[in-house]
PDB file of N, CA and C in Angstrom:
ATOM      1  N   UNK A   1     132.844  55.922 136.212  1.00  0.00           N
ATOM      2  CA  UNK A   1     132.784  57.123 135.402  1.00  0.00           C
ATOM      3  C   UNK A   1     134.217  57.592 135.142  1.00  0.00           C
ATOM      4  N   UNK A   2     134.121  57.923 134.142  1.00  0.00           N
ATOM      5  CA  UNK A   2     135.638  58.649 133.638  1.00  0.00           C
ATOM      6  C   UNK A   2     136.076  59.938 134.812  1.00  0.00           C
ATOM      7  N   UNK A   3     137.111  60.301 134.183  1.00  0.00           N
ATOM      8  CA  UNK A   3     137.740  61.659 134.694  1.00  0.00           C
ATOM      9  C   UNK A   3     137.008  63.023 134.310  1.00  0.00           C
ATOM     10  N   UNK A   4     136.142  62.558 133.229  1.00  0.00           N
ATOM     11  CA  UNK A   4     135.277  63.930 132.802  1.00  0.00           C
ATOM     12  C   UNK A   4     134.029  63.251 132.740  1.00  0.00           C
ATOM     13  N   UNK A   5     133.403  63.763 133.301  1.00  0.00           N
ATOM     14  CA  UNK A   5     131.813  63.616 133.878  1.00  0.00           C
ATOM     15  C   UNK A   5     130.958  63.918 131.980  1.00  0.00           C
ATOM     16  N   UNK A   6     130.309  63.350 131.554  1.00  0.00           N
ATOM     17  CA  UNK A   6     130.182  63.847 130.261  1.00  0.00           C
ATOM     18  C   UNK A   6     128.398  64.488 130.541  1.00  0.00           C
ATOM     19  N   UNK A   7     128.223  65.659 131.419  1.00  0.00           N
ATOM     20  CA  UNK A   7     127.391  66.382 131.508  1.00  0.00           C
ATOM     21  C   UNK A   7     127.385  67.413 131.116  1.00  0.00           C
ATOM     22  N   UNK A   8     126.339  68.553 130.772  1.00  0.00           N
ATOM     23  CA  UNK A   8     125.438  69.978 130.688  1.00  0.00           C
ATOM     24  C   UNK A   8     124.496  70.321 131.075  1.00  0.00           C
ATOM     25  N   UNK A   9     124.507  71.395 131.333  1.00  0.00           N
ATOM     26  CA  UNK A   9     122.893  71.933 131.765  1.00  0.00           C
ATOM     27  C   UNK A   9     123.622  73.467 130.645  1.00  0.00           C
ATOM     28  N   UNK A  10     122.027  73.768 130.382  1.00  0.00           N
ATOM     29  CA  UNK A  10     121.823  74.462 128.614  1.00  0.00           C
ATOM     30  C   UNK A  10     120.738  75.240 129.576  1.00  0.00           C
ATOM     31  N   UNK A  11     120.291  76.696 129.337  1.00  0.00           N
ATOM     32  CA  UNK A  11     119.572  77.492 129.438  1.00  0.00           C
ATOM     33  C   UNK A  11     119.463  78.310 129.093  1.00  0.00           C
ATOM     34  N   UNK A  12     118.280  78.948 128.084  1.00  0.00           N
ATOM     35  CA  UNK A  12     118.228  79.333 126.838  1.00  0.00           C
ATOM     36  C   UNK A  12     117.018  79.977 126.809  1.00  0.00           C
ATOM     37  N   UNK A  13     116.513  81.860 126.560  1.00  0.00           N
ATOM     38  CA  UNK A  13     115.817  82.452 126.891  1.00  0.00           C
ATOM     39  C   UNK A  13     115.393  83.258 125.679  1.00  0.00           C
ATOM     40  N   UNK A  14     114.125  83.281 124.716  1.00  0.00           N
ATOM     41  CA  UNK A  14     114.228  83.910 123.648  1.00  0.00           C
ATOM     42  C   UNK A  14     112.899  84.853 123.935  1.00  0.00           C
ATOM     43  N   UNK A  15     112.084  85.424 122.682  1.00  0.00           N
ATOM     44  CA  UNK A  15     110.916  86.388 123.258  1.00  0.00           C
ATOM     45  C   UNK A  15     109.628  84.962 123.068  1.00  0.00           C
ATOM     46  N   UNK A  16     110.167  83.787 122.775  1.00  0.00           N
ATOM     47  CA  UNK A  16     109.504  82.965 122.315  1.00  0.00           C
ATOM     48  C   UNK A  16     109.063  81.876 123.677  1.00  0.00           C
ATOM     49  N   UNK A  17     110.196  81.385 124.189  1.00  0.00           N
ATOM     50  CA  UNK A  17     110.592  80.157 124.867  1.00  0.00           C
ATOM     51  C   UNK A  17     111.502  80.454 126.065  1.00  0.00           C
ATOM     52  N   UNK A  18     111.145  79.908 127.219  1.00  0.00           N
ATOM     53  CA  UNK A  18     112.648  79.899 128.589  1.00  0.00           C
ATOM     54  C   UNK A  18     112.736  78.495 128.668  1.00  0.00           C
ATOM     55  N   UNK A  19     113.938  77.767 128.492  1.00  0.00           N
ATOM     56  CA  UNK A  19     114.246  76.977 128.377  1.00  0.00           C
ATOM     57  C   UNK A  19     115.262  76.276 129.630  1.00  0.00           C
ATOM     58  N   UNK A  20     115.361  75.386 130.144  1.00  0.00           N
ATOM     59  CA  UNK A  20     116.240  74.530 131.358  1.00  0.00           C
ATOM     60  C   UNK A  20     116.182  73.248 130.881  1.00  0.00           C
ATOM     61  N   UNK A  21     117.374  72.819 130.559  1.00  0.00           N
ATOM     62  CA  UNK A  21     117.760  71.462 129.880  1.00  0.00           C
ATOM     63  C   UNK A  21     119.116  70.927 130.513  1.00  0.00           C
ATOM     64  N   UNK A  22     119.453  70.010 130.961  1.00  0.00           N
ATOM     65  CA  UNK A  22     120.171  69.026 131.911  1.00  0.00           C
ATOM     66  C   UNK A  22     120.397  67.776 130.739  1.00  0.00           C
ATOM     67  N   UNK A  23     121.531  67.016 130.773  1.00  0.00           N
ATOM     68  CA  UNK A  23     121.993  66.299 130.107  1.00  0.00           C
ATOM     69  C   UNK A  23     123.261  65.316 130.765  1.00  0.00           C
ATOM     70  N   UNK A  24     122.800  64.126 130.945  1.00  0.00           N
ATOM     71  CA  UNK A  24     124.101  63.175 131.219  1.00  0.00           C
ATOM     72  C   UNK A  24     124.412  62.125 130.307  1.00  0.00           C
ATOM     73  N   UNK A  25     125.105  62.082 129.655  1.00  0.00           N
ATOM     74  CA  UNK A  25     125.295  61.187 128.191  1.00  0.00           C
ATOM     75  C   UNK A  25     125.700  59.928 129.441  1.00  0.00           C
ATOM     76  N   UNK A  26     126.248  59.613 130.377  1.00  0.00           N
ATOM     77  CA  UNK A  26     126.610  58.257 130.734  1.00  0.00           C
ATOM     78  C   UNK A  26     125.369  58.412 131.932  1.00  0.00           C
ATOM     79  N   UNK A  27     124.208  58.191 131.556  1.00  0.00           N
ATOM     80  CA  UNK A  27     123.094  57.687 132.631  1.00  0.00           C
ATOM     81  C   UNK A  27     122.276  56.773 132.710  1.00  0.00           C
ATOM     82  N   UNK A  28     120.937  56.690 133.208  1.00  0.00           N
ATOM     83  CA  UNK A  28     120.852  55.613 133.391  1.00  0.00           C
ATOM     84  C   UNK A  28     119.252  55.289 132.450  1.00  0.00           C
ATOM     85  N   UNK A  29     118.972  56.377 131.698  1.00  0.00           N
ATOM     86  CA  UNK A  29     117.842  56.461 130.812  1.00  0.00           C
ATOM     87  C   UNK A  29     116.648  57.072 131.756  1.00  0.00           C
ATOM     88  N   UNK A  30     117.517  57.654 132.734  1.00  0.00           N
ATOM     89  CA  UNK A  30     116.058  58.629 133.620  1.00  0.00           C
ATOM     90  C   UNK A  30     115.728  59.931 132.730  1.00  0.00           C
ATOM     91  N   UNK A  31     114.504  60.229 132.763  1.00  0.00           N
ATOM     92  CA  UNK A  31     114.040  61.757 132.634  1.00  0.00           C
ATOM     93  C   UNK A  31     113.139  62.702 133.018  1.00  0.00           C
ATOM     94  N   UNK A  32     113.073  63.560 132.885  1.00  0.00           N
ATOM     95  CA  UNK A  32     112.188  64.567 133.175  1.00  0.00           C
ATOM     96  C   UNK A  32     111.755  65.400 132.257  1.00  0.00           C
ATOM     97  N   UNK A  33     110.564  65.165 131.625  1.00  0.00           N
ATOM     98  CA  UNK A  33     110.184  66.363 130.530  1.00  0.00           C
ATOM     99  C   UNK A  33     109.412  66.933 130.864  1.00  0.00           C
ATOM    100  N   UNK A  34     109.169  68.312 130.260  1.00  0.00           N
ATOM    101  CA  UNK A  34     107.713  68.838 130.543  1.00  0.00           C
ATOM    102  C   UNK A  34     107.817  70.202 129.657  1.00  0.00           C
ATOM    103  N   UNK A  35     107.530  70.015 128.398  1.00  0.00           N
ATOM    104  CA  UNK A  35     107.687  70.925 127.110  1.00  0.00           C
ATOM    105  C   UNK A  35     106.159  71.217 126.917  1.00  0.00           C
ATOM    106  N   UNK A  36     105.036  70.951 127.604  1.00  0.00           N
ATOM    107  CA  UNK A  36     104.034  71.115 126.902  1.00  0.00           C
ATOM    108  C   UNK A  36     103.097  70.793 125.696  1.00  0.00           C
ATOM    109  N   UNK A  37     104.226  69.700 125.528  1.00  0.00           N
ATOM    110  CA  UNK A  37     103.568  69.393 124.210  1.00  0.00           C
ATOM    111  C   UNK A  37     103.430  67.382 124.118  1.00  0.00           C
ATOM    112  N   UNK A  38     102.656  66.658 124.426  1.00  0.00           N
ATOM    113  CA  UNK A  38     102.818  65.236 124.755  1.00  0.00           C
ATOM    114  C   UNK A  38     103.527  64.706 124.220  1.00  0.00           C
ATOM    115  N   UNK A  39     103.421  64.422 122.741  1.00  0.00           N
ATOM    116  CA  UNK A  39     104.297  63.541 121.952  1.00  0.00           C
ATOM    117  C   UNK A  39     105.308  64.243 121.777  1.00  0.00           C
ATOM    118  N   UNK A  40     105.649  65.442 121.771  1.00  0.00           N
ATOM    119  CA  UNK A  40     106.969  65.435 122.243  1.00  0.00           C
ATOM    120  C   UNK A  40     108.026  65.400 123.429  1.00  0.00           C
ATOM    121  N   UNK A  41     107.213  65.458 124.353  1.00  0.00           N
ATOM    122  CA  UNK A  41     107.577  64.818 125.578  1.00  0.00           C
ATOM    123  C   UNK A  41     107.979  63.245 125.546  1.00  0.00           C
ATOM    124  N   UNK A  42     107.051  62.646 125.034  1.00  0.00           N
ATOM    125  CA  UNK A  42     107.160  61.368 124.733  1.00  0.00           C
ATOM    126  C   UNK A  42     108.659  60.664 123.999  1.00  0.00           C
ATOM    127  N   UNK A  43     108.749  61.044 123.071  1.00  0.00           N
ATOM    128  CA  UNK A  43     109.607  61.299 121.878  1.00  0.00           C
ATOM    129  C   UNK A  43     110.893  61.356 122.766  1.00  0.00           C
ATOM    130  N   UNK A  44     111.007  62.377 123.455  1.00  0.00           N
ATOM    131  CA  UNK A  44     112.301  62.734 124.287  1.00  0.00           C
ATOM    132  C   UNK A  44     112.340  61.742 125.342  1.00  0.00           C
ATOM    133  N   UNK A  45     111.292  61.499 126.106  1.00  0.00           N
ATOM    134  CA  UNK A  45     111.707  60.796 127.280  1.00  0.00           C
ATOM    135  C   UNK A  45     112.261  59.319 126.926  1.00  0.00           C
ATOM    136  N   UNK A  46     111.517  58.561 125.091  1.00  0.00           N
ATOM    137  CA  UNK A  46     111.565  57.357 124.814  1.00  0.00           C
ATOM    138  C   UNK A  46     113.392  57.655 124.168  1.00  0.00           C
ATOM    139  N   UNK A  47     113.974  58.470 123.698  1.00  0.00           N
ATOM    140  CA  UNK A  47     115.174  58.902 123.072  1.00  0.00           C
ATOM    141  C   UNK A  47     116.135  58.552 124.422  1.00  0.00           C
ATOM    142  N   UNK A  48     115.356  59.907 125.747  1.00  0.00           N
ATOM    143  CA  UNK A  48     116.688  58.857 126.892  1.00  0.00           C
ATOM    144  C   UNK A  48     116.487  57.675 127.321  1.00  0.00           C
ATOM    145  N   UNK A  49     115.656  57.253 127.685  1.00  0.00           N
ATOM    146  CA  UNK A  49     115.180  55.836 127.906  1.00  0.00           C
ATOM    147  C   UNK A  49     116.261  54.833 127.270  1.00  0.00           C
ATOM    148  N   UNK A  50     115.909  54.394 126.126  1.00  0.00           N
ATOM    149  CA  UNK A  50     117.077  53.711 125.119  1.00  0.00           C
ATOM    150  C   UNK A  50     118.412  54.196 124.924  1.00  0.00           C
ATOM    151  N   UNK A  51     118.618  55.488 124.772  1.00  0.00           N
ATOM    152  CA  UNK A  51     120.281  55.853 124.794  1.00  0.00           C
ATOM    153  C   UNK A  51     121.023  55.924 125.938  1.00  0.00           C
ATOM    154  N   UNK A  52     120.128  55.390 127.158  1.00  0.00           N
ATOM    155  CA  UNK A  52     120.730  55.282 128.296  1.00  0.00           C
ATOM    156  C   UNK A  52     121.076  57.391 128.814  1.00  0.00           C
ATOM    157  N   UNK A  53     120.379  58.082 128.395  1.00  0.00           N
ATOM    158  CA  UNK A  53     120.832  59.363 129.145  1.00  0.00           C
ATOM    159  C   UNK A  53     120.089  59.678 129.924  1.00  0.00           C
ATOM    160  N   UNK A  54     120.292  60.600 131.034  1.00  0.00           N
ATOM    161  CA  UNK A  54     119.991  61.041 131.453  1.00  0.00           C
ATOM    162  C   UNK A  54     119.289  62.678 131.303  1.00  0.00           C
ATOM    163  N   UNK A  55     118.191  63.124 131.639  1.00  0.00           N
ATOM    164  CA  UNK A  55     117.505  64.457 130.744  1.00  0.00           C
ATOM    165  C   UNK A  55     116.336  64.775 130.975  1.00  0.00           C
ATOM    166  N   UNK A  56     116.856  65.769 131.665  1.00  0.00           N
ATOM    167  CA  UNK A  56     115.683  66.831 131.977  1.00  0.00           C
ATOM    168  C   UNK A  56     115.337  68.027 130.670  1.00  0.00           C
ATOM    169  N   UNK A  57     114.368  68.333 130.739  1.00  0.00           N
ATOM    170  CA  UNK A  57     113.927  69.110 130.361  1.00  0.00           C
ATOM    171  C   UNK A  57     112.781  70.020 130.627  1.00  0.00           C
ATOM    172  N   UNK A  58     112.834  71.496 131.056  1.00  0.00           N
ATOM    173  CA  UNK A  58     111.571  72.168 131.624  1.00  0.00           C
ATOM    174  C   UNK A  58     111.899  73.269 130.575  1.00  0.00           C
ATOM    175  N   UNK A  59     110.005  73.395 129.816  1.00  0.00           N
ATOM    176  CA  UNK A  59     110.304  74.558 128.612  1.00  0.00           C
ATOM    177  C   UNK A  59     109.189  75.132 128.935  1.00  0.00           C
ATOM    178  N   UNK A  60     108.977  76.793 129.099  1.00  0.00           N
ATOM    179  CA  UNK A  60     107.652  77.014 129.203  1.00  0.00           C
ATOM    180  C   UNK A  60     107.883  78.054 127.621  1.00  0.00           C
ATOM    181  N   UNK A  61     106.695  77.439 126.497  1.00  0.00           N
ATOM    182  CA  UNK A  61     106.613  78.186 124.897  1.00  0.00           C
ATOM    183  C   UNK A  61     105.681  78.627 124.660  1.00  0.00           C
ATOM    184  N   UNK A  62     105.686  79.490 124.058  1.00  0.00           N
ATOM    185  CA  UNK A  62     104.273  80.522 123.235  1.00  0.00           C
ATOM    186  C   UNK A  62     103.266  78.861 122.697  1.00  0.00           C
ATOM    187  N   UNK A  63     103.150  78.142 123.247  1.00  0.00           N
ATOM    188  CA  UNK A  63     102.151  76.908 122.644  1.00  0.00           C
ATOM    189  C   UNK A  63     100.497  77.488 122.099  1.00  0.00           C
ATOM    190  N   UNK A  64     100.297  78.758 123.098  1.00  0.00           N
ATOM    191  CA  UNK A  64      99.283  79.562 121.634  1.00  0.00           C
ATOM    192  C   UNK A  64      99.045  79.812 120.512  1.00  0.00           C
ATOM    193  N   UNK A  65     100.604  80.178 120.193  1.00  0.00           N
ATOM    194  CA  UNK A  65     100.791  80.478 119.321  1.00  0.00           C
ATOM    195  C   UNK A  65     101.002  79.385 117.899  1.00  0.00           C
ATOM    196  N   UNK A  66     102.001  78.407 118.247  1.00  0.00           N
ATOM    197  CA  UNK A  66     102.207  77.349 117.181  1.00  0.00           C
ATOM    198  C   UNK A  66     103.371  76.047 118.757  1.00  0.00           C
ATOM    199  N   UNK A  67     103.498  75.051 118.076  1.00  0.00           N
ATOM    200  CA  UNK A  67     104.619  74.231 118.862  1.00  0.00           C
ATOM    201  C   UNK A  67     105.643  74.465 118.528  1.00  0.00           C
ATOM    202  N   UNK A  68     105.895  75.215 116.976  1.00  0.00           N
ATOM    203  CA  UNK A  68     107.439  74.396 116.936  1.00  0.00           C
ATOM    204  C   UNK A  68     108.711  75.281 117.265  1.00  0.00           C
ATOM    205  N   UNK A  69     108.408  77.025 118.051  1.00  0.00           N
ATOM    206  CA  UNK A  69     109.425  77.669 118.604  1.00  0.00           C
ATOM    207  C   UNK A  69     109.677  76.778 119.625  1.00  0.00           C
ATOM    208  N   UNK A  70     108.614  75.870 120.256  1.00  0.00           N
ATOM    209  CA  UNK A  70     109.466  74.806 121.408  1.00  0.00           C
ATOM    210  C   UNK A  70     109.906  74.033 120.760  1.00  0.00           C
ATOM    211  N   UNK A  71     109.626  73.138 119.686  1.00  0.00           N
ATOM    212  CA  UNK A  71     110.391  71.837 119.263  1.00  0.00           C
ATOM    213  C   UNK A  71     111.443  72.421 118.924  1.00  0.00           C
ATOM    214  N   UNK A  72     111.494  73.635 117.988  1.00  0.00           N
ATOM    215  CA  UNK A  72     113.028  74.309 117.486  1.00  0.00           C
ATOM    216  C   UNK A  72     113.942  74.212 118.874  1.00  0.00           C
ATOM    217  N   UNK A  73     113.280  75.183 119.368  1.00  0.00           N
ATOM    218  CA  UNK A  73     114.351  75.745 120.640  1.00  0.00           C
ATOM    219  C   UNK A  73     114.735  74.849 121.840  1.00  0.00           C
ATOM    220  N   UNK A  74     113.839  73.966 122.247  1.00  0.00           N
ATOM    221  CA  UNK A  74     114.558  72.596 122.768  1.00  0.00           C
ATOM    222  C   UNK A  74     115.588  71.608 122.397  1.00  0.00           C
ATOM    223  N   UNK A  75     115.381  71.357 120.606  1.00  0.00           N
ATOM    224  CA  UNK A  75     116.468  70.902 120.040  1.00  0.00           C
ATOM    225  C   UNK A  75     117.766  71.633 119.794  1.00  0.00           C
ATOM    226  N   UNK A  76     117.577  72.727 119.324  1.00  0.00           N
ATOM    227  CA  UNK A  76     118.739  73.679 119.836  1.00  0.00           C
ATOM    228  C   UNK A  76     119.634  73.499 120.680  1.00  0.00           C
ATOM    229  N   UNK A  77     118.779  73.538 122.334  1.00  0.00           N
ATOM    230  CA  UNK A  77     119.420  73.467 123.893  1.00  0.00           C
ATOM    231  C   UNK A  77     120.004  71.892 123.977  1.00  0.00           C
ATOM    232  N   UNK A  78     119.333  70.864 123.251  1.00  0.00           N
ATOM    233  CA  UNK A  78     120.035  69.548 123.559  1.00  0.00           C
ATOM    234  C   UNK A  78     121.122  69.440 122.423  1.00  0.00           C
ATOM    235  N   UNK A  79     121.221  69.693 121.174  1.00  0.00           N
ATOM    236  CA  UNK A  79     122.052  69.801 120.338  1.00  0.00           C
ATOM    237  C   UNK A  79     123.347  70.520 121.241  1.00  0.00           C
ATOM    238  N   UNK A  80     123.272  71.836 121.612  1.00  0.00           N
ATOM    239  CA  UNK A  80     124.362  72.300 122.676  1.00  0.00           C
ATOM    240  C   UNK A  80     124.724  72.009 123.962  1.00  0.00           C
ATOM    241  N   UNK A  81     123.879  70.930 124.328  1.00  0.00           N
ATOM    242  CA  UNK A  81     124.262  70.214 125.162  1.00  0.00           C
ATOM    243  C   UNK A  81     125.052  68.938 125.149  1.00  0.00           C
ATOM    244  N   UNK A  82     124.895  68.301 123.810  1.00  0.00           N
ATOM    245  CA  UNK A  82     125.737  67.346 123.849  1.00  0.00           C
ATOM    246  C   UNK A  82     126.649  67.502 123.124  1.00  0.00           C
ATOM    247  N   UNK A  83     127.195  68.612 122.485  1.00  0.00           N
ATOM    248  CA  UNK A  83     128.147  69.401 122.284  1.00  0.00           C
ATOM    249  C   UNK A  83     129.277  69.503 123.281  1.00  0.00           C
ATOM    250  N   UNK A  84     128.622  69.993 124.187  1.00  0.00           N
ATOM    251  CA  UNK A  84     129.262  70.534 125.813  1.00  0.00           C
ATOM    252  C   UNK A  84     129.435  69.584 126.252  1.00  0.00           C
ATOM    253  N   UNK A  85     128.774  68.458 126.298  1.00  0.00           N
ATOM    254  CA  UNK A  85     128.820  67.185 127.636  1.00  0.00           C
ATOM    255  C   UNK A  85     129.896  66.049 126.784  1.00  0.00           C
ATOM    256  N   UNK A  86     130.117  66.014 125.183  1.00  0.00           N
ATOM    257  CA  UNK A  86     131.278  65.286 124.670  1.00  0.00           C
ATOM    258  C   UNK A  86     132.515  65.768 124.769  1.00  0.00           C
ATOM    259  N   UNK A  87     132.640  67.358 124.565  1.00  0.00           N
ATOM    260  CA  UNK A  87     134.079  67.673 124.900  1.00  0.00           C
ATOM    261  C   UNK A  87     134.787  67.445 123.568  1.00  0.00           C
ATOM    262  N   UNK A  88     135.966  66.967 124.191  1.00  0.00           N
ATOM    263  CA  UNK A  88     136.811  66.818 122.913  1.00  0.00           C
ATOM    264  C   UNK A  88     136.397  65.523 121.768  1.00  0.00           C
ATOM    265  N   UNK A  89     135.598  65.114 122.196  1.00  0.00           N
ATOM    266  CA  UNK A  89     135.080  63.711 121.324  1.00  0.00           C
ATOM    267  C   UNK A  89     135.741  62.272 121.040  1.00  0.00           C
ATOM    268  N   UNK A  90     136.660  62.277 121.833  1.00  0.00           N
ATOM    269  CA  UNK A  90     137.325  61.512 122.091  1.00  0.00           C
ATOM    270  C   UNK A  90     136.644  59.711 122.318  1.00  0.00           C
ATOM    271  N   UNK A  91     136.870  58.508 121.618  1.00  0.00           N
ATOM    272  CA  UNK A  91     136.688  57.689 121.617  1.00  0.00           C
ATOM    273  C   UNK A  91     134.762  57.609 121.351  1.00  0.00           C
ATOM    274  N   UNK A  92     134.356  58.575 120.434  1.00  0.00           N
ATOM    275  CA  UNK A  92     133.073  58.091 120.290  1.00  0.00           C
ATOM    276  C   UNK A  92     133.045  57.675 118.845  1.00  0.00           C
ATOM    277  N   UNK A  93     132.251  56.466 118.439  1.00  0.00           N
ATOM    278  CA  UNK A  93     132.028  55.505 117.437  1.00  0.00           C
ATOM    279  C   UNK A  93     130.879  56.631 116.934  1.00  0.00           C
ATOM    280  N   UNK A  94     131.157  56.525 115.444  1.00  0.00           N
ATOM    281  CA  UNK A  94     130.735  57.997 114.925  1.00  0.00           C
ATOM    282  C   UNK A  94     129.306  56.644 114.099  1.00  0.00           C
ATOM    283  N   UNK A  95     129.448  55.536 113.406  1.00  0.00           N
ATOM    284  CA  UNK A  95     128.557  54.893 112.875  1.00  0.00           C
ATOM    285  C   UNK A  95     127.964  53.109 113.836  1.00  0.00           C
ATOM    286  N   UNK A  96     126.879  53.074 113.505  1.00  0.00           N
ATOM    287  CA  UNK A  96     126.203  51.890 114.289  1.00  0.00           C
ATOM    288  C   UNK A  96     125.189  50.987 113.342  1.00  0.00           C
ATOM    289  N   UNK A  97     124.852  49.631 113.627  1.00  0.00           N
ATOM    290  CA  UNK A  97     124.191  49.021 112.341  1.00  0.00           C
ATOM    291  C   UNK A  97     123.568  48.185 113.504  1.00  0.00           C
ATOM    292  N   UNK A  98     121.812  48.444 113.991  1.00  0.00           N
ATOM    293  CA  UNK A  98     121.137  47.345 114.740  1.00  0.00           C
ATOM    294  C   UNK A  98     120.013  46.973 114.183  1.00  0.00           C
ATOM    295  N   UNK A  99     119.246  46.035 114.263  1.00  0.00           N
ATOM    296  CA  UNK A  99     117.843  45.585 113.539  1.00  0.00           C
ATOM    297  C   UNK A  99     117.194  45.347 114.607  1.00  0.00           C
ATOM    298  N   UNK A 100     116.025  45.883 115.015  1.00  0.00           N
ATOM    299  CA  UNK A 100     115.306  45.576 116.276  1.00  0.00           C
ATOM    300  C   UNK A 100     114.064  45.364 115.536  1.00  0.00           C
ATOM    301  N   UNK A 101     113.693  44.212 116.726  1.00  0.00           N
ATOM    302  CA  UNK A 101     111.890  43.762 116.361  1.00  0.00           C
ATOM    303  C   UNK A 101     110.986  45.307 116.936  1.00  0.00           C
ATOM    304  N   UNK A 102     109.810  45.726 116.237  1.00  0.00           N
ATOM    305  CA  UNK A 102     109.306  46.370 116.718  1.00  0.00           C
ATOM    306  C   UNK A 102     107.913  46.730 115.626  1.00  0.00           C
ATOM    307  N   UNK A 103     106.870  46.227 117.197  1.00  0.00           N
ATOM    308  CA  UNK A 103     105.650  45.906 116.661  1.00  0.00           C
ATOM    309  C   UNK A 103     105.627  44.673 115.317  1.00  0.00           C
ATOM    310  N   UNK A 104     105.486  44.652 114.622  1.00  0.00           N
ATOM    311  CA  UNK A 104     104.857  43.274 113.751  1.00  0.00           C
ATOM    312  C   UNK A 104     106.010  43.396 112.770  1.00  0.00           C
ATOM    313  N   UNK A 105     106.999  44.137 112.798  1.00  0.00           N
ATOM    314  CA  UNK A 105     108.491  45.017 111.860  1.00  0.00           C
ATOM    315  C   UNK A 105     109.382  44.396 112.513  1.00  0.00           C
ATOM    316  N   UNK A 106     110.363  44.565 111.752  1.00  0.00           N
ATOM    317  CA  UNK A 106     112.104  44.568 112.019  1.00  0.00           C
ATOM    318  C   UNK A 106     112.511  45.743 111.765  1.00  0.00           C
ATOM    319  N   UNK A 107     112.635  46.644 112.843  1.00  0.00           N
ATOM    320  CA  UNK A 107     113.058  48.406 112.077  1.00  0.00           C
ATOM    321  C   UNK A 107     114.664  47.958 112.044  1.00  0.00           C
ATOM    322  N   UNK A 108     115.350  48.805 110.902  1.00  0.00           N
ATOM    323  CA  UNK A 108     117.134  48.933 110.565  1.00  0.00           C
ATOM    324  C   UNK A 108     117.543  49.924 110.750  1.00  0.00           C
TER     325      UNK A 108
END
């Protein structure tokens, strides 16, 4: 690991959503979700999985009401989290070009 640990933890409290979000951009694709909502749980846990991060996430949301003050406000907390956990931005490759098999496809 470098000299700067490229972590955050984000916590984020509206009349909507309480939010606790953890972030390690150099990990090992572990996570922890629990937003209440499956496929988006899913979604997130399959995002660290493959990008290799590390990421928690615990959201408790008005899910009575509608999902997407949690989908908003979770993306929010990870958007400012990897904000926080790059720093000065130093040596990150801003574009990428892969073709992966997936399901009966070649996604680009």
């Amino acid at each position: 690991m470098s000299d700067h640990d490229r972590v955050a933890a984000i916590s984020r409290e509206t009349a909507e959503t309480t939010i606790d979000l953890t972030l390690a951009i150099d990990g090992d694709g572990d996570s922890e979700i629990d937003t209440g909502i499956g496929f988006y749980d899913h979604m997130l846990e399959s995002f660290a999985k493959h990008g290799l991060f590390d990421l928690t996430v615990d959201c408790d949301g008005d899910l009575g009401i509608d999902d997407h003050h949690t989908v908003e406000d979770v993306a929010i907390c990870l958007g400012e989290a990897f904000d926080e956990a790059l720093g000065d931005k130093r040596g990150i490759r801003r574009y990428a070009d892969r073709r992966v098999p997936l399901d009966e496809a070649v996604a680009s």
